[in-house]
Protein backbone atom coordinates (compact mmCIF):
# COMPACT_ATOMS: atom_id res chain seq x y z
CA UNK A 1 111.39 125.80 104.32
CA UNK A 2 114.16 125.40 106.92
CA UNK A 3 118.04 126.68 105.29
CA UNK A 4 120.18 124.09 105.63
CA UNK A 5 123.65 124.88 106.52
CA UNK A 6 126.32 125.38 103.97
CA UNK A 7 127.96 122.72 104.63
CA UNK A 8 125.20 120.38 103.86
CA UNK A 9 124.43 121.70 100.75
CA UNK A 10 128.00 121.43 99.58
CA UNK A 11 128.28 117.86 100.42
CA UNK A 12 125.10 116.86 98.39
CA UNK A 13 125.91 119.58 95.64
CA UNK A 14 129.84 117.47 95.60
CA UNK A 15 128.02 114.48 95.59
CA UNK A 16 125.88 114.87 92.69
CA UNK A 17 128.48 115.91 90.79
CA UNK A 18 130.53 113.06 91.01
CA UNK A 19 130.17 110.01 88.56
CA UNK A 20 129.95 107.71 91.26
CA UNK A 21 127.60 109.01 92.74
CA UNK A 22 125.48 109.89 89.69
CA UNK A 23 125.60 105.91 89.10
CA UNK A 24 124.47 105.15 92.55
CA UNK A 25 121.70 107.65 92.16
CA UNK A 26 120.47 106.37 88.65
CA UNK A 27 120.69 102.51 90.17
CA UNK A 28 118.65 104.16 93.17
CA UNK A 29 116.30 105.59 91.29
CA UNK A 30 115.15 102.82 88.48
CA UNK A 31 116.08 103.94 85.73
CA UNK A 32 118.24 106.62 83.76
CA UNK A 33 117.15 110.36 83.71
CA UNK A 34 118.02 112.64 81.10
CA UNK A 35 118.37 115.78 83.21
CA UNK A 36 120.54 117.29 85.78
CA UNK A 37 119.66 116.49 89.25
CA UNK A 38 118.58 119.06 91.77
CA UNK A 39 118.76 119.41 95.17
CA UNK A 40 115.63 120.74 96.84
CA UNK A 41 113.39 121.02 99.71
CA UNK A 42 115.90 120.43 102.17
CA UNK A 43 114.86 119.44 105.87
CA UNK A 44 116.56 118.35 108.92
CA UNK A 45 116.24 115.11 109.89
CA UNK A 46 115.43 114.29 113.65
CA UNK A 47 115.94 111.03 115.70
CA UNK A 48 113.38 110.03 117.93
CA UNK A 49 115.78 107.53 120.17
CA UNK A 50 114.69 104.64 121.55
CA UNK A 51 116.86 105.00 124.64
CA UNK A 52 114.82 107.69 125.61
CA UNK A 53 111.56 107.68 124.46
CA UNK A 54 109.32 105.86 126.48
CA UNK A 55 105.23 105.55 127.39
CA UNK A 56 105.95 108.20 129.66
CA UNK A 57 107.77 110.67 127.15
CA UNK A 58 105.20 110.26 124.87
CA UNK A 59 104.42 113.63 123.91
CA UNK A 60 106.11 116.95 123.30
CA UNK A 61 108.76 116.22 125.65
CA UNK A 62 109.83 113.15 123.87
CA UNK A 63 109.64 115.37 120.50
CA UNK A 64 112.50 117.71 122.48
CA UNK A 65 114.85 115.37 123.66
CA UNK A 66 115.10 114.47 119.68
CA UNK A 67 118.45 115.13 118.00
CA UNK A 68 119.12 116.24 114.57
CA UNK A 69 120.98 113.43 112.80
CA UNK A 70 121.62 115.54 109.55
CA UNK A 71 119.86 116.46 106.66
CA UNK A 72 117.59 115.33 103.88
CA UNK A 73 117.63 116.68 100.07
CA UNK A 74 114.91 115.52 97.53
CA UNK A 75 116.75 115.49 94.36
CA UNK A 76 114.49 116.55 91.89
CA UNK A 77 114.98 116.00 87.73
CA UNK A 78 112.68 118.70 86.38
CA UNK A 79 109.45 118.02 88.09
CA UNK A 80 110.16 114.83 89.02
CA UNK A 81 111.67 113.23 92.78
CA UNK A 82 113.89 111.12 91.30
CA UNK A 83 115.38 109.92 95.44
CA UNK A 84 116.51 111.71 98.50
CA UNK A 85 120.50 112.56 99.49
CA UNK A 86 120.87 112.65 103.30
CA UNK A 87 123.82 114.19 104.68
CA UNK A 88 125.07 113.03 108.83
CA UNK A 89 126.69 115.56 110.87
CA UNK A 90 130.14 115.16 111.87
CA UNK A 91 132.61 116.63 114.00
CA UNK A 92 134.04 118.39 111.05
CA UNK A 93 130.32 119.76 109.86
CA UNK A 94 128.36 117.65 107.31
CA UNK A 95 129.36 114.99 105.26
CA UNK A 96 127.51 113.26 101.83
CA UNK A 97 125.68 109.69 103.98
CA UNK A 98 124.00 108.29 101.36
CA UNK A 99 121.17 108.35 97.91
CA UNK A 100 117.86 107.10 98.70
CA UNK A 101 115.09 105.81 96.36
CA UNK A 102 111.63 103.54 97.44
CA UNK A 103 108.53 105.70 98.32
CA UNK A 104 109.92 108.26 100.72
CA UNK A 105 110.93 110.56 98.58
CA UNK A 106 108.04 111.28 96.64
CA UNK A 107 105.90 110.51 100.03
CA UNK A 108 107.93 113.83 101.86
CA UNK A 109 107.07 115.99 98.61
CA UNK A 110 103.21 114.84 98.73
CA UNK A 111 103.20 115.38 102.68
CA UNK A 112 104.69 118.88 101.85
CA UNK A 113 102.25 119.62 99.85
CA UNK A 114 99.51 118.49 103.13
CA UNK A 115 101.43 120.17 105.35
CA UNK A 116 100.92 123.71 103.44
CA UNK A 117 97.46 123.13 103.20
CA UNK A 118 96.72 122.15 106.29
CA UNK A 119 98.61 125.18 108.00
CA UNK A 120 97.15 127.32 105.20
CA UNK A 121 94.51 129.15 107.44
CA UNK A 122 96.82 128.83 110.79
CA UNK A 123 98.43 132.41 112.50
CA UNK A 124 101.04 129.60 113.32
CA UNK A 125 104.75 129.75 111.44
CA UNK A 126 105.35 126.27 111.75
CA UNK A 127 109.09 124.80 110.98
CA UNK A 128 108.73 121.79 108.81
CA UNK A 129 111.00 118.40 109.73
CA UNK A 130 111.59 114.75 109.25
CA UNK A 131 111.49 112.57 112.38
CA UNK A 132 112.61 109.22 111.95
CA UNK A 133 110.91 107.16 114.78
CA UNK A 134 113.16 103.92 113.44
CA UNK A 135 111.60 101.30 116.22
CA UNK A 136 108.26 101.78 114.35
CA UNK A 137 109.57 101.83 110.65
CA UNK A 138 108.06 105.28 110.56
CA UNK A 139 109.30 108.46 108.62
CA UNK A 140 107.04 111.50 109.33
CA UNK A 141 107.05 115.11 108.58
CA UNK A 142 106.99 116.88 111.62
CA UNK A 143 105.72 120.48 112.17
CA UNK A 144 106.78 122.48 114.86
CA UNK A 145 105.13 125.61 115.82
CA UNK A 146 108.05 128.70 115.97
CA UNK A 147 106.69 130.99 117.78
CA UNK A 148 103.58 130.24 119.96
CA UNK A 149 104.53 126.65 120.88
CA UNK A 150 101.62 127.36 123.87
CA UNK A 151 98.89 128.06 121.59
CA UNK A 152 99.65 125.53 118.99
CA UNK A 153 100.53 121.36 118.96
CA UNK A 154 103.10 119.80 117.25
CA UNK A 155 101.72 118.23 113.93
CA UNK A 156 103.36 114.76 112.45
CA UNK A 157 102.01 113.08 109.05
CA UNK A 158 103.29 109.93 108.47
CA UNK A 159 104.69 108.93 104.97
CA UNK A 160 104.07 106.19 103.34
CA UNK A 161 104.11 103.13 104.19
CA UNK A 162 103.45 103.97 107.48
CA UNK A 163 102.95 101.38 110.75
CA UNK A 164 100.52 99.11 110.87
CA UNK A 165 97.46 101.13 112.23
CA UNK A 166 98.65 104.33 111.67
CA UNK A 167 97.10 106.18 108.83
CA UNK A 168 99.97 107.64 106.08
CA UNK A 169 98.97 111.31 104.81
CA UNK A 170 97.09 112.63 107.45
CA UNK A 171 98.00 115.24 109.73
CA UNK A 172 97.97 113.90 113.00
CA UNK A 173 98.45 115.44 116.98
CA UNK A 174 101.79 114.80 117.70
CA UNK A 175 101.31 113.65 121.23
CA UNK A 176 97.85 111.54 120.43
CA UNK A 177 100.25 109.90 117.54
CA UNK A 178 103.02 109.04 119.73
CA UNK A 179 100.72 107.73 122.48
CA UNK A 180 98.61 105.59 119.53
CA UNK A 181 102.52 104.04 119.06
CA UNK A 182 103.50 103.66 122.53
CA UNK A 183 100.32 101.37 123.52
CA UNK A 184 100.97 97.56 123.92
CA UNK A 185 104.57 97.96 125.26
CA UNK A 186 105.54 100.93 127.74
CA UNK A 187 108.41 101.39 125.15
CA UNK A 188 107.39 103.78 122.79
CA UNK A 189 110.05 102.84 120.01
CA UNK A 190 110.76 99.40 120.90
CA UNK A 191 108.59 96.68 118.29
CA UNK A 192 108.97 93.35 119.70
CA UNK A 193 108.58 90.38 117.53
């Protein structure tokens, strides 16, 4: 797992320590917990923008002209993902965004899980990530190979839900995925209605 800086950790840490916040996480989450919240598995969160991602980016390429938006924490109460806490970068470092509940959370824990198995047998070090791909509603956990980025592909799973047609949980070729998304349209992150 990726470190995430300092700074990040301290927001989130602040944040779950205030009452506020606590409030807005137990709303978020359903119901009350009875332990202290945890933050864990943190992983930076990458935007795939729609400005520049198009049919013809739709590979690695468009995975490198990504930028890192901040971070995302599943807080954890014992065993349990009770919601996520994303931190945004700033100009000053990182500041506390935001709680979130629905299925994400526990969908990036269960493609964690995947993602270990599947690179279980690989020489690869892979660097695990969250790409949000917001013109296609899709979340996915993105692996990128460290060190021999010429022997080995990037890897995205989407979480679920997932887009219509794309299958949520399974480890997919990075560039075949983002092809698969950019058919129809030219624009790869552009859904038109």
């Amino acid at each position: 797992m990726p470190q995430p800086p300092a700074a990040a950790l301290r927001a989130v840490r602040a944040a779950l320590d205030s009452p506020t916040a606590v409030r807005a996480l137990h709303t978020t989450a359903g119901r009350r917990r009875g332990g202290v919240p945890v933050a864990s598995h943190a992983l930076p969160v990458h935007l795939l923008d729609p400005a520049t991602a198009t049919a013809a980016t739709a590979s690695s390429a468009a995975l490198a002209e990504t930028r890192r938006t901040g971070w995302r924490f599943l807080v954890m109460d014992g065993d349990e993902v009770v919601a996520a806490a994303e931190t945004r970068s700033t100009e000053a470092g990182h500041g506390f965004s935001h709680f979130a509940g629905g299925p994400y959370p526990l969908a990036t824990l269960r493609a964690l899980r995947q993602a270990r198995k599947h690179t279980a047998a690989s020489q690869t070090v892979f660097l695990p990530r969250l790409l949000s791909v917001p013109g296609h509603y899709m979340t996915a956990l993105w692996l990128h190979p460290v060190l021999d980025r010429a022997q080995s592909a990037d890897v995205l799973i989407p979480l679920a839900p997932a887009p219509l047609g794309i299958t949520a949980h399974l480890p997919h070729d990075a560039d075949e995925l983002l092809s698969l998304l950019s058919l129809g349209g030219g624009k790869l992150l552009t859904v038109t209605t």
